[in-house]
C-alpha atoms as a PDB file:
ATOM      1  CA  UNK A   1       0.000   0.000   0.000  1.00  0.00           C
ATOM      2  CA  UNK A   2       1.418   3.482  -1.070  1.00  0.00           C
ATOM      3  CA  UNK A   3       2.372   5.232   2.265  1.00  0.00           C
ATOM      4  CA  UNK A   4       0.677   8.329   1.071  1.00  0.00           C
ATOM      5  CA  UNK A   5      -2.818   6.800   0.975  1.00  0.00           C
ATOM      6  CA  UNK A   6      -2.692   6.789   4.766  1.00  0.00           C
ATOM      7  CA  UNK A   7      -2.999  10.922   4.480  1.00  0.00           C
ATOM      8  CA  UNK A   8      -6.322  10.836   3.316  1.00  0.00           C
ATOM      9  CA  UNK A   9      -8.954  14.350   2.908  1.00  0.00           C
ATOM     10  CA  UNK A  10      -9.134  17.015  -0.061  1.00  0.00           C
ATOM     11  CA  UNK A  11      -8.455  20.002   2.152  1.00  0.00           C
ATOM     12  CA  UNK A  12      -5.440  22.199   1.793  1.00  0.00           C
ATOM     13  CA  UNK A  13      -3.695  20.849   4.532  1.00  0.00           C
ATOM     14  CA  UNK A  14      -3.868  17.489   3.492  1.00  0.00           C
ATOM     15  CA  UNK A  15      -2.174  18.239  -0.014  1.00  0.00           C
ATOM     16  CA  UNK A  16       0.431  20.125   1.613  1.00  0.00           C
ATOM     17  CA  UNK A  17       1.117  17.571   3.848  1.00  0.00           C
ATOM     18  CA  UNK A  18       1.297  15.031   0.683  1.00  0.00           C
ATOM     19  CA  UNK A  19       3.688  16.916  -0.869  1.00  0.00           C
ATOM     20  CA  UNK A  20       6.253  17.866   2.220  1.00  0.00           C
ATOM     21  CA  UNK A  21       5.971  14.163   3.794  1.00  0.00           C
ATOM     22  CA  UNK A  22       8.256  12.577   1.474  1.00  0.00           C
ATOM     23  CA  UNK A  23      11.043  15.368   1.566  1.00  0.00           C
ATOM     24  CA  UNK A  24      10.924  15.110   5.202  1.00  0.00           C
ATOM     25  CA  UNK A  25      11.338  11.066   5.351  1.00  0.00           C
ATOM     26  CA  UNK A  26      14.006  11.642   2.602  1.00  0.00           C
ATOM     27  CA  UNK A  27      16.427  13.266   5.615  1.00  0.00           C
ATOM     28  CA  UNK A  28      17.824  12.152   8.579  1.00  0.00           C
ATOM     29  CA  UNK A  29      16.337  15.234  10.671  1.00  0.00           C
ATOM     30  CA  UNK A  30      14.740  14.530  14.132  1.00  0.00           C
ATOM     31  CA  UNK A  31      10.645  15.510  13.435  1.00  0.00           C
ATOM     32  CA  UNK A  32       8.022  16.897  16.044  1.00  0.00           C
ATOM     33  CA  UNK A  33       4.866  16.263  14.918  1.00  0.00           C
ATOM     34  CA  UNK A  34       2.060  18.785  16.949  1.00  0.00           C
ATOM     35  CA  UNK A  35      -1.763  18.105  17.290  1.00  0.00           C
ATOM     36  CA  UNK A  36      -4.173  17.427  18.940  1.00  0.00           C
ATOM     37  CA  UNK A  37      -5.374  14.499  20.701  1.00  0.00           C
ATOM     38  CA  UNK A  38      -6.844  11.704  17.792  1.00  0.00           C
ATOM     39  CA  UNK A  39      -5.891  13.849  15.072  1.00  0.00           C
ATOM     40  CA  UNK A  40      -3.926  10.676  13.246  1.00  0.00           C
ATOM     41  CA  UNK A  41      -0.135  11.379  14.736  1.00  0.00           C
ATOM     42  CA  UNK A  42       1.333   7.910  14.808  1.00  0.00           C
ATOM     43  CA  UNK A  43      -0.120   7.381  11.156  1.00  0.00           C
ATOM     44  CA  UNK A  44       1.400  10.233  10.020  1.00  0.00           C
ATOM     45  CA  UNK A  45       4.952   8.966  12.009  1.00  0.00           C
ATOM     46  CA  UNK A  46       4.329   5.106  10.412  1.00  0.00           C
ATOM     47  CA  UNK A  47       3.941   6.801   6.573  1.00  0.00           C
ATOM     48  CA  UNK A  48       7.340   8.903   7.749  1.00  0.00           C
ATOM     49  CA  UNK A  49       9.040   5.944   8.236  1.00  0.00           C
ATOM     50  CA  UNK A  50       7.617   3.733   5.013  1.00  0.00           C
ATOM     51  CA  UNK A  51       8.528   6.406   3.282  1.00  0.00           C
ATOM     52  CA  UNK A  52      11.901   6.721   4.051  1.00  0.00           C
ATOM     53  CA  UNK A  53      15.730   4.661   3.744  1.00  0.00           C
ATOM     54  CA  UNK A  54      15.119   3.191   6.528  1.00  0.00           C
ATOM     55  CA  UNK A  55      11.740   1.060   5.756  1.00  0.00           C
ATOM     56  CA  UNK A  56      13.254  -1.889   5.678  1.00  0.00           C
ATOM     57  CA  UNK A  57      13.964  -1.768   9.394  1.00  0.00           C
ATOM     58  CA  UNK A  58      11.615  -1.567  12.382  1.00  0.00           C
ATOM     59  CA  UNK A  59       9.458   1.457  13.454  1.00  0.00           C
ATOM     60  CA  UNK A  60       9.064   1.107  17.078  1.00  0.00           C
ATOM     61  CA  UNK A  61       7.102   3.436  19.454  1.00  0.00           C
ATOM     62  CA  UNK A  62       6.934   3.731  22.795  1.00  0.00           C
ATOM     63  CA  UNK A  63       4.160   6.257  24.916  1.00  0.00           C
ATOM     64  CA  UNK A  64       6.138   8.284  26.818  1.00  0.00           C
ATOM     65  CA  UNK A  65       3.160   9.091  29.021  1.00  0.00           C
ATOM     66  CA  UNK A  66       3.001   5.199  30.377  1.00  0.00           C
ATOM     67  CA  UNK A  67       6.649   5.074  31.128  1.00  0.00           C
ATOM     68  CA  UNK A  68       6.927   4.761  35.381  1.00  0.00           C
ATOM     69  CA  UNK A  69       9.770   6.999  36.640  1.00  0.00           C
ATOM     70  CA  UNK A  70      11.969   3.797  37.633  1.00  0.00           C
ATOM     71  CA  UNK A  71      11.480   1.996  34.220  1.00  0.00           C
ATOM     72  CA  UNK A  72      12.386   4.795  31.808  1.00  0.00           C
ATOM     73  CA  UNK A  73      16.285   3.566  31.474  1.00  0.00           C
ATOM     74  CA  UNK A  74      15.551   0.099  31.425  1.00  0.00           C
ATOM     75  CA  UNK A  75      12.219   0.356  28.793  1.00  0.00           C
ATOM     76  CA  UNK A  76      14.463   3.033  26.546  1.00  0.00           C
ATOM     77  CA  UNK A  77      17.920   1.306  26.748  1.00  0.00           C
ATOM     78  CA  UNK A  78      17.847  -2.331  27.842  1.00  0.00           C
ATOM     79  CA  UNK A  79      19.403  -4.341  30.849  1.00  0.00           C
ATOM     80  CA  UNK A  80      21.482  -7.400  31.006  1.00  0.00           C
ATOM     81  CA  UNK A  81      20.458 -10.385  32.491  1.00  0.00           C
ATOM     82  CA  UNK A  82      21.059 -10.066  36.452  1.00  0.00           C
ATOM     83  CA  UNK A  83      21.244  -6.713  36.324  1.00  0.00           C
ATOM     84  CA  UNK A  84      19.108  -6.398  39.221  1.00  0.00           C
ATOM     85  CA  UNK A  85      16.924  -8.411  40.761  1.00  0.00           C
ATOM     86  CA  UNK A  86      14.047  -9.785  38.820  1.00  0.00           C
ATOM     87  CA  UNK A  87      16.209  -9.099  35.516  1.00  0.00           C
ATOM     88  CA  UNK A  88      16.259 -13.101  34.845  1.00  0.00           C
ATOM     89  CA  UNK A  89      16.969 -12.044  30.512  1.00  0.00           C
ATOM     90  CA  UNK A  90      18.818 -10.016  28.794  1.00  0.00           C
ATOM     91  CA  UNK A  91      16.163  -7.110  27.382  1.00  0.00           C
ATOM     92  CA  UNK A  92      17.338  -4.799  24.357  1.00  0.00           C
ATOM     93  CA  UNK A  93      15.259  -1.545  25.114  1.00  0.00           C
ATOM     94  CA  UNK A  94      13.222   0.206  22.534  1.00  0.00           C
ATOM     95  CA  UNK A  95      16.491   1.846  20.947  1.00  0.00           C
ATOM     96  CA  UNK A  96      18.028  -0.851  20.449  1.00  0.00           C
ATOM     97  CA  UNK A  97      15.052  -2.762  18.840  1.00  0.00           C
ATOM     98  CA  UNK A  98      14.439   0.028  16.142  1.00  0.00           C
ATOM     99  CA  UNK A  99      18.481   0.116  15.395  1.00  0.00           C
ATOM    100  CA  UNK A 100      18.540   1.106  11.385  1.00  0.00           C
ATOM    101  CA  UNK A 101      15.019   2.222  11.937  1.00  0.00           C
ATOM    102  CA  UNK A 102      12.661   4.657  13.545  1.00  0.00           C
ATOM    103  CA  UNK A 103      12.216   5.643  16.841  1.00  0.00           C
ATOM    104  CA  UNK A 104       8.619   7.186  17.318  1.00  0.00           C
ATOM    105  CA  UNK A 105       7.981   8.940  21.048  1.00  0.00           C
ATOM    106  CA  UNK A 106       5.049   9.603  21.604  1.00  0.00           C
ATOM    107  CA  UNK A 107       3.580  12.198  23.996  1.00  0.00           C
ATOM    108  CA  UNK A 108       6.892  13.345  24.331  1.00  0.00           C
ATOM    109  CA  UNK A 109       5.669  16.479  26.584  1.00  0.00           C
ATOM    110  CA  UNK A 110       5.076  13.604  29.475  1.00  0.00           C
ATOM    111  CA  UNK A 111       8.302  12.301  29.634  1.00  0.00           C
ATOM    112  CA  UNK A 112       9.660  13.317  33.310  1.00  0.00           C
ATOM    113  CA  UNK A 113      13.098  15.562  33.349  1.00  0.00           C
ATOM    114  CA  UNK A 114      14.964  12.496  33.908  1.00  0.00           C
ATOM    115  CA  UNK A 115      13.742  10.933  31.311  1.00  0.00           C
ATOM    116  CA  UNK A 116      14.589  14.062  29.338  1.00  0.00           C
ATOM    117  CA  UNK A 117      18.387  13.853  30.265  1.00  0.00           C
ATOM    118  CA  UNK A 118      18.524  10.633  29.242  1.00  0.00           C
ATOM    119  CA  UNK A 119      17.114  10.640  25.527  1.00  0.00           C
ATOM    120  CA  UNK A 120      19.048  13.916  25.077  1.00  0.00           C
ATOM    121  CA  UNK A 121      22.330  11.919  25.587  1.00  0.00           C
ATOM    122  CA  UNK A 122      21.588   9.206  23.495  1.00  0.00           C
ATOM    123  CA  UNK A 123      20.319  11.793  20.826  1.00  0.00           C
ATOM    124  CA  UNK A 124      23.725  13.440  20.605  1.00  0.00           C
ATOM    125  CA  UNK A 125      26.091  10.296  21.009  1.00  0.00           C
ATOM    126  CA  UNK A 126      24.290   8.144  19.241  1.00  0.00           C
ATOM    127  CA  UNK A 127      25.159   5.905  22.332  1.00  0.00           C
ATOM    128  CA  UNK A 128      23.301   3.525  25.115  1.00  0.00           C
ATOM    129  CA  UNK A 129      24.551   2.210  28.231  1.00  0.00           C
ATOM    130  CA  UNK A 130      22.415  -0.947  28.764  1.00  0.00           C
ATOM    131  CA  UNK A 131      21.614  -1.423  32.055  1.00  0.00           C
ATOM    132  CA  UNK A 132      24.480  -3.937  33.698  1.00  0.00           C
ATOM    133  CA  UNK A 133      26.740  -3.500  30.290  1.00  0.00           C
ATOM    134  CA  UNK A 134      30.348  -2.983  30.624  1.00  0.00           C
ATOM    135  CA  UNK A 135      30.122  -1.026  27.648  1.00  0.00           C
ATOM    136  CA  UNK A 136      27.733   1.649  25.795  1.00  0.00           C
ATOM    137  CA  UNK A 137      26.864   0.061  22.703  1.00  0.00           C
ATOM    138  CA  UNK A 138      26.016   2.302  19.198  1.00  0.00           C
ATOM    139  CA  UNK A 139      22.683   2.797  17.944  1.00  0.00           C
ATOM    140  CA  UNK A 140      21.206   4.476  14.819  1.00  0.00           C
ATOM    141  CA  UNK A 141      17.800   5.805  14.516  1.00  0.00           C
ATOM    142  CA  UNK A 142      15.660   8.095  13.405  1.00  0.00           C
ATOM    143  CA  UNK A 143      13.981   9.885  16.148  1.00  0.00           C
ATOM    144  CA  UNK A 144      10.361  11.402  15.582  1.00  0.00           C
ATOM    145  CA  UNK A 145       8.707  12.318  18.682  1.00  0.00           C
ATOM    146  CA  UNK A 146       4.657  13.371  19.112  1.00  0.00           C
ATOM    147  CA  UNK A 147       2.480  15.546  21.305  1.00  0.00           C
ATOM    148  CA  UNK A 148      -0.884  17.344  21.890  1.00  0.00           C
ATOM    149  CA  UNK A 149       0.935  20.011  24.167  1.00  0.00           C
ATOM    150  CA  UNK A 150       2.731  23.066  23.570  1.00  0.00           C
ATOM    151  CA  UNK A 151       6.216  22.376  23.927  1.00  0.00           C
ATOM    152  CA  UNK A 152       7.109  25.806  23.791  1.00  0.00           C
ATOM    153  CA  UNK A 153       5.466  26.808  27.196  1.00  0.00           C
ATOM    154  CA  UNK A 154       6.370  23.577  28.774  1.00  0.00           C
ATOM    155  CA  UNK A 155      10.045  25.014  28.748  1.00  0.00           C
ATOM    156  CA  UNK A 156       8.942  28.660  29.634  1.00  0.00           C
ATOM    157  CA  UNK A 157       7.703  26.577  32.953  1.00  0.00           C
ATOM    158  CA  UNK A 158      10.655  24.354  33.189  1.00  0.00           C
ATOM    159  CA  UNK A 159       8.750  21.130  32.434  1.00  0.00           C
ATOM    160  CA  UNK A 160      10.763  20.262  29.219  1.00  0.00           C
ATOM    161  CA  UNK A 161      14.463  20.815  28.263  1.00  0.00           C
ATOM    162  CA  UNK A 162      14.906  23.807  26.008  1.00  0.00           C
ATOM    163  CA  UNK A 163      18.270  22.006  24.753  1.00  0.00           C
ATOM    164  CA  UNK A 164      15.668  18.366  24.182  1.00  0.00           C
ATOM    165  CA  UNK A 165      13.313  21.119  22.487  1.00  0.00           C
ATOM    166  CA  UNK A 166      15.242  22.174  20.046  1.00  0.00           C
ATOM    167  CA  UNK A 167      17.044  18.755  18.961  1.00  0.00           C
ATOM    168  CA  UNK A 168      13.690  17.468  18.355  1.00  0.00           C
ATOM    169  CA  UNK A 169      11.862  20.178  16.539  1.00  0.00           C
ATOM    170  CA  UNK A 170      13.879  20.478  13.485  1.00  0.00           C
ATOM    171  CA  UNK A 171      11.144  18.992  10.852  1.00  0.00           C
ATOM    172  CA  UNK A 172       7.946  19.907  12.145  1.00  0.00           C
ATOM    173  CA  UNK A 173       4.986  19.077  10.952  1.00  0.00           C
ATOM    174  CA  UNK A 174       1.470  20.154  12.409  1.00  0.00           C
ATOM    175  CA  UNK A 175      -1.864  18.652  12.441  1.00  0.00           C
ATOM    176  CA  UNK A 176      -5.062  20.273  12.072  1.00  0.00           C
ATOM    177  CA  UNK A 177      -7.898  19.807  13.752  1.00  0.00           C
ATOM    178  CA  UNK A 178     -10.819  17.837  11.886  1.00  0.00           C
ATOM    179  CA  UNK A 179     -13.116  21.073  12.445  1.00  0.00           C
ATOM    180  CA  UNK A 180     -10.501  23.156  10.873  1.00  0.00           C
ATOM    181  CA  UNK A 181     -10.823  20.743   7.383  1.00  0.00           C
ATOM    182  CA  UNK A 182     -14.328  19.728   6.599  1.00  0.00           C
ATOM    183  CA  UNK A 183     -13.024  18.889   3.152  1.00  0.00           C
ATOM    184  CA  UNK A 184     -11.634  16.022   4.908  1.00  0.00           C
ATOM    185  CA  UNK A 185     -14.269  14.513   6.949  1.00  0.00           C
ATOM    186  CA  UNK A 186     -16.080  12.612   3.562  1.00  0.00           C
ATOM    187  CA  UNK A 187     -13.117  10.989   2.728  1.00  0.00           C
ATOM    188  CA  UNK A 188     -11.894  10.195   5.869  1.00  0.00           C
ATOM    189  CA  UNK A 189     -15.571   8.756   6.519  1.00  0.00           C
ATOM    190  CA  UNK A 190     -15.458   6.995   2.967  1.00  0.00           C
ATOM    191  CA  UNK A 191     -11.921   5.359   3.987  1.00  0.00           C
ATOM    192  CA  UNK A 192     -13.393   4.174   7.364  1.00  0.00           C
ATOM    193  CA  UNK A 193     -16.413   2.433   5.352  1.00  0.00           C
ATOM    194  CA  UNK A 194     -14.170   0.697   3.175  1.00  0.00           C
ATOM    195  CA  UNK A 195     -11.636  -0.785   5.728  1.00  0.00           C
ATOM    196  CA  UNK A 196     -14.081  -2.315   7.799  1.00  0.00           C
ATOM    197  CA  UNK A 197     -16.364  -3.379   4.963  1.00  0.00           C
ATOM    198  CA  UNK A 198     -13.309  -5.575   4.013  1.00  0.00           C
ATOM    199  CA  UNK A 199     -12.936  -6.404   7.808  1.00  0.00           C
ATOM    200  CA  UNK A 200     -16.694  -7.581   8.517  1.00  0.00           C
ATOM    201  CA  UNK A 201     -17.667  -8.777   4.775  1.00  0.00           C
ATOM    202  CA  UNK A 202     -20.588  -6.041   4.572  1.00  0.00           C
ATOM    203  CA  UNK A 203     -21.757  -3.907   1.809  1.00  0.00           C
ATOM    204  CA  UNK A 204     -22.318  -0.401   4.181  1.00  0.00           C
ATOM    205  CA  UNK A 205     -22.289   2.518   1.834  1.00  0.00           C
ATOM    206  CA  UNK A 206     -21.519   6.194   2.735  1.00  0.00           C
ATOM    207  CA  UNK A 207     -23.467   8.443   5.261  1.00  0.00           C
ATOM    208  CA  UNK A 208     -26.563   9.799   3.306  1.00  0.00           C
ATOM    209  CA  UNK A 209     -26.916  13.532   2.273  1.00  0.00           C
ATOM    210  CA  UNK A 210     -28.281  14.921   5.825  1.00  0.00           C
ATOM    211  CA  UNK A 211     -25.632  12.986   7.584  1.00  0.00           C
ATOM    212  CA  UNK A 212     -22.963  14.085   5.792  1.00  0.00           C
ATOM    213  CA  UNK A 213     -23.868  17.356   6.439  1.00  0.00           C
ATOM    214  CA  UNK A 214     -24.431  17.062   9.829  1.00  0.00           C
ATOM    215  CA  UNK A 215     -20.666  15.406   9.652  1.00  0.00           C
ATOM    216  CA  UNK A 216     -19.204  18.495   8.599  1.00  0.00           C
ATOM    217  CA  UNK A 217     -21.142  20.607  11.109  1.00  0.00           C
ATOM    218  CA  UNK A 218     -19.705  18.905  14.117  1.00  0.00           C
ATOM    219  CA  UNK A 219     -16.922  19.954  15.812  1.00  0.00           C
ATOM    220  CA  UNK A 220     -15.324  16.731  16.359  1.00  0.00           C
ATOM    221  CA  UNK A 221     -13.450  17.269  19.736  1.00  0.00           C
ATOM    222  CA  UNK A 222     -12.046  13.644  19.100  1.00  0.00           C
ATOM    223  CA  UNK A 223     -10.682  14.779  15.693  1.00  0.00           C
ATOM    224  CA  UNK A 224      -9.830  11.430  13.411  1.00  0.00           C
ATOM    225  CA  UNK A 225     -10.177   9.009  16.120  1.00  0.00           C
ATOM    226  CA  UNK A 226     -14.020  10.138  17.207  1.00  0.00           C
ATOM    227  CA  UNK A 227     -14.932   9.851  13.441  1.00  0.00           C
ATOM    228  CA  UNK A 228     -13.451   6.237  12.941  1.00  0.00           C
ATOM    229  CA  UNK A 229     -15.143   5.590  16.334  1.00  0.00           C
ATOM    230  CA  UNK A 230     -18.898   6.782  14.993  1.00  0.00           C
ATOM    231  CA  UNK A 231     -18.396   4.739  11.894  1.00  0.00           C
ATOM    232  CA  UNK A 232     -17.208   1.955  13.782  1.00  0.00           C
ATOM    233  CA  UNK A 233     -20.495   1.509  15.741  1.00  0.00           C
ATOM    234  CA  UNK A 234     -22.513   2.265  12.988  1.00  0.00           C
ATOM    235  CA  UNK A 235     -21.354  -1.627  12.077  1.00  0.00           C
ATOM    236  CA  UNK A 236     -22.679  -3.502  15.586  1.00  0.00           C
ATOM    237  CA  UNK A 237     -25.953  -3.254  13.568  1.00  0.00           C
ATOM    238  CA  UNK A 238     -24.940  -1.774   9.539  1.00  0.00           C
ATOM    239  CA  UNK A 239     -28.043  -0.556   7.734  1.00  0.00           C
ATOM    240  CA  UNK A 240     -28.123  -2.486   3.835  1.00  0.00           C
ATOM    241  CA  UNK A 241     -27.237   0.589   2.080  1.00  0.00           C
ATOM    242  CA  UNK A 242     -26.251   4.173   2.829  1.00  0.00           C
ATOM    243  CA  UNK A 243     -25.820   5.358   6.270  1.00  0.00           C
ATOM    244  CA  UNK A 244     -28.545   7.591   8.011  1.00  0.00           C
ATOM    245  CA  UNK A 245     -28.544   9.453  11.349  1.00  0.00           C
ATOM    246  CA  UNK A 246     -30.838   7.048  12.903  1.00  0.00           C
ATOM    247  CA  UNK A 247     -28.176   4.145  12.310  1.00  0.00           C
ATOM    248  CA  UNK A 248     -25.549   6.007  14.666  1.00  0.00           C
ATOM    249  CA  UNK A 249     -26.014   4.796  18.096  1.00  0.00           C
ATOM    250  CA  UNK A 250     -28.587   7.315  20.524  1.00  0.00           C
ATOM    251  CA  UNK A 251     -25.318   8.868  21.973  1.00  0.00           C
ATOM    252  CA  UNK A 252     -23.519  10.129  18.378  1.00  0.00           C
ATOM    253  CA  UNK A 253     -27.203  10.837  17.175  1.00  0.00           C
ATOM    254  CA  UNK A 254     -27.607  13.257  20.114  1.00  0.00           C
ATOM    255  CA  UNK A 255     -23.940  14.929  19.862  1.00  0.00           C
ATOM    256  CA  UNK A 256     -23.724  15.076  16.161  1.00  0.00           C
ATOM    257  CA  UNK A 257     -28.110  16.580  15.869  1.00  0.00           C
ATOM    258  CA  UNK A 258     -26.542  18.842  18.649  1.00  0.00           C
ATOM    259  CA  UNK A 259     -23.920  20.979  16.767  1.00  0.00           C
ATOM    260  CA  UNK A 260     -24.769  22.406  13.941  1.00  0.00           C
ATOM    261  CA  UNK A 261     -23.015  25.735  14.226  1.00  0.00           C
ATOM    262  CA  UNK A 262     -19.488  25.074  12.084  1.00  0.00           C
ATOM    263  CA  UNK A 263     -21.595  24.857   8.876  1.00  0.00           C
ATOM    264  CA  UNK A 264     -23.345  28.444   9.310  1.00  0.00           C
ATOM    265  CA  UNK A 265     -19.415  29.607  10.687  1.00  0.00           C
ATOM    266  CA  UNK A 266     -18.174  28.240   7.470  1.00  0.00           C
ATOM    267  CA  UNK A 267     -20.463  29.552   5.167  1.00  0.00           C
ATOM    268  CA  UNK A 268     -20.271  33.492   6.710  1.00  0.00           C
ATOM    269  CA  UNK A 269     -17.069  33.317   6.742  1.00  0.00           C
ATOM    270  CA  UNK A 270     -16.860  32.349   2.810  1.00  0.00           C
ATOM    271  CA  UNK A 271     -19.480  35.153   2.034  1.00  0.00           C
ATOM    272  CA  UNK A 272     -16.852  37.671   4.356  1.00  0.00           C
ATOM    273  CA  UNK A 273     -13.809  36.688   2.416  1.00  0.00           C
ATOM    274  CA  UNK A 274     -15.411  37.480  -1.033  1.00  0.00           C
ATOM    275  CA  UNK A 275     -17.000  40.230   0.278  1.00  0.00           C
ATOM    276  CA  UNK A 276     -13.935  41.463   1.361  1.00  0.00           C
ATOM    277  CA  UNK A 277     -11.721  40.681  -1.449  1.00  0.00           C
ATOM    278  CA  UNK A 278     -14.383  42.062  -4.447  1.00  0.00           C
ATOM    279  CA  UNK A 279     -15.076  38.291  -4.853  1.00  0.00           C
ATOM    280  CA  UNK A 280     -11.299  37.488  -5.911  1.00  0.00           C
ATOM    281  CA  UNK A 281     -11.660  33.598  -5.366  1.00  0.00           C
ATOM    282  CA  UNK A 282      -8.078  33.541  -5.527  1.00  0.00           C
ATOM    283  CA  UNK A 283      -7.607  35.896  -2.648  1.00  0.00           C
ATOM    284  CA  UNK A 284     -10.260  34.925  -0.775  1.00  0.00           C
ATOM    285  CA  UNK A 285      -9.054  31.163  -0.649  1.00  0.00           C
ATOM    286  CA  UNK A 286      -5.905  33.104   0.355  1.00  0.00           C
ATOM    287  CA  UNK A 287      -8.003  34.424   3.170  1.00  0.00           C
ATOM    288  CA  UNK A 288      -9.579  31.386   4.660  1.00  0.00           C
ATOM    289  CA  UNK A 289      -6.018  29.165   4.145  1.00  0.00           C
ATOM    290  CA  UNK A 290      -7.791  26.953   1.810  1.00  0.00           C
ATOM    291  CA  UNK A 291      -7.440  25.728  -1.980  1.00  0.00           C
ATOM    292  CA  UNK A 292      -9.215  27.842  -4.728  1.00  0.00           C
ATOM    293  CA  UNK A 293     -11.187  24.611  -5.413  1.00  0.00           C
ATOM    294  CA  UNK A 294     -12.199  24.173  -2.136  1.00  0.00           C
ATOM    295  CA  UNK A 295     -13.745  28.199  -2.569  1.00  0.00           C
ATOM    296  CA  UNK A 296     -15.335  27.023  -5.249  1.00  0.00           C
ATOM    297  CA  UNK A 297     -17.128  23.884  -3.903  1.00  0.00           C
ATOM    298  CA  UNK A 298     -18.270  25.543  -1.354  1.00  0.00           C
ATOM    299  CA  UNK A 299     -20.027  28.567  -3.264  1.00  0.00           C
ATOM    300  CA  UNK A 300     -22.136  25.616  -5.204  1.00  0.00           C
ATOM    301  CA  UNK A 301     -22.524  23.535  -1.554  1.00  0.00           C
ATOM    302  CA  UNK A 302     -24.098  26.410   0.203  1.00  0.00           C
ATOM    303  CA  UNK A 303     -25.658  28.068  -3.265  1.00  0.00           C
ATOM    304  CA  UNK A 304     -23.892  31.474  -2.593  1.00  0.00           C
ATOM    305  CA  UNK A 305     -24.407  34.165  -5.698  1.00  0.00           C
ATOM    306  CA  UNK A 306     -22.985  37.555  -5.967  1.00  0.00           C
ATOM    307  CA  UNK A 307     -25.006  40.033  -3.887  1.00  0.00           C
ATOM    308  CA  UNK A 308     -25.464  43.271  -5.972  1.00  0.00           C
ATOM    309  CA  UNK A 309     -25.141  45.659  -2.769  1.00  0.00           C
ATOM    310  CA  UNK A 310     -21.860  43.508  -2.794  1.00  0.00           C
ATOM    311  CA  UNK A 311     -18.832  45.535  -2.856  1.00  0.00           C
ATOM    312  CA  UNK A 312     -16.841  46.023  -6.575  1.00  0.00           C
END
């Protein structure tokens, strides 16, 4: 499967992101990849690595967030066997395991200071000191590290090393919210449809006309991972054909009939830009960070015509 098919959606973003993914996984530069929670960050990390030289070897990830104070060397770097007690094996680490390959940290912002020191050294050497070893042993991979938080005022509050910081964010690539690219949410929902169609042996088509409407109305606070989610339990008991709002479970039919406001948002804010810019599509598109297509699909979606009283 192409790597690039995993960044699906038609908005801006998701071009841009198309076309700057494979220069990135062409270097050897740490990346930070910033978003928000379920917005598809280890996907985009996985199509970094498939993308790159180093596909051939492992891409291994650890959650920074579920590593205990005490285990951080050990899970990172490895131990010997009889290291200390309870150490009955030898155990690699996570470094060691993705050697030629990709590291991928992921809520990077919750590793403790410690922690911090540690993955700085072996950034700059290169190195590990396995647990028990008599000697550090050499390593090479390709670090890409992920979080929902703001690293920059985690080290205005002393939470994160400014020296860690700046190691890691040299490719950076951020995610968008799903409310910020309604462009997406058809394909995404399309994709979703098709993977577990294949999975479950059904026939499920996509969300009917009022649905997917309603889809790109919602705000989806969950991002990617709420949307896979809703179409997920939409198959506990598919409909035969296309999918309604009375399929979703009581819940999603009650949060998705509830917010309806990011349609009406989106479509005053299409009829400001063109307002403002004498109806230059161009410049308006410019205006609202968006592709001149996507102005244009969304004058037919929400029938918008030239006001005369509109400025000239």
């Amino acid at each position: 499967m192409d790597a690039l098919a995993a960044i699906q959606g038609e908005s801006s973003w998701a071009d841009t992101l198309r076309t700057y993914l494979p220069k990135v996984a062409r270097s050897q530069a740490p990346v930070l990849i910033t978003g928000e929670t379920g917005t598809g960050k280890e996907r985009i990390a996985q199509a970094l690595h498939d993308l790159s030289p180093r596909r051939r070897h492992r891409f291994v990830a650890i959650n920074c967030a579920a590593l205990p104070e005490g285990l951080i060397e050990t899970e990172l770097f490895g131990h010997e066997r009889g290291a200390f007690t309870g150490a009955v094996t030898r155990y690699d680490g996570r470094a060691a395991q993705a050697d030629g390959g990709t590291l991928f940290l992921d809520e990077i912002g919750e590793m403790s200071l410690t922690g911090q020191a540690k993955l700085l050294r072996f950034l700059e050497a290169g190195k590990i000191d396995r647990i028990g070893a008599t000697q550090e042993t050499t390593v090479d991979v390709r670090f890409v590290a992920a979080t929902n938080q703001a690293l920059e005022e985690l080290v205005a509050e002393h939470r994160f090393r400014a020296d860690l910081y700046y190691r890691l964010n040299v490719a950076r690539i951020e995610v968008d919210p799903l409310r910020a690219r309604p462009d997406d949410i058809r394909v995404l929902a399309e994709g979703f449809i098709k993977e577990l169609n294949r999975r479950d042996g059904r026939a499920v088509a996509g969300p009917d006309r009022r649905l997917a409407r309603l889809f790109e109305g919602y705000a989806w606070p969950g991002n990617v991972r709420e949307l896979r989610n809703m179409i997920e339990a939409v198959f506990i008991d598919p409909p035969e054909g296309e999918i309604t709002v009375s399929d979703l479970p009581p819940a999603f039919q009650t949060l998705i009939s509830g917010h309806r406001t990011v349609l009406s948002t989106e479509k005053d804010d299409l009829i400001e830009a063109l307002n403002r810019t004498k109806w230059n599509k161009a410049e308006a598109a410019r205006l609202l960070n968006m592709s001149r297509m996507s102005v244009y699909r969304k004058i037919e979606k929400y029938r918008i015509a030239r006001s005369p009283l509109a400025p000239r």
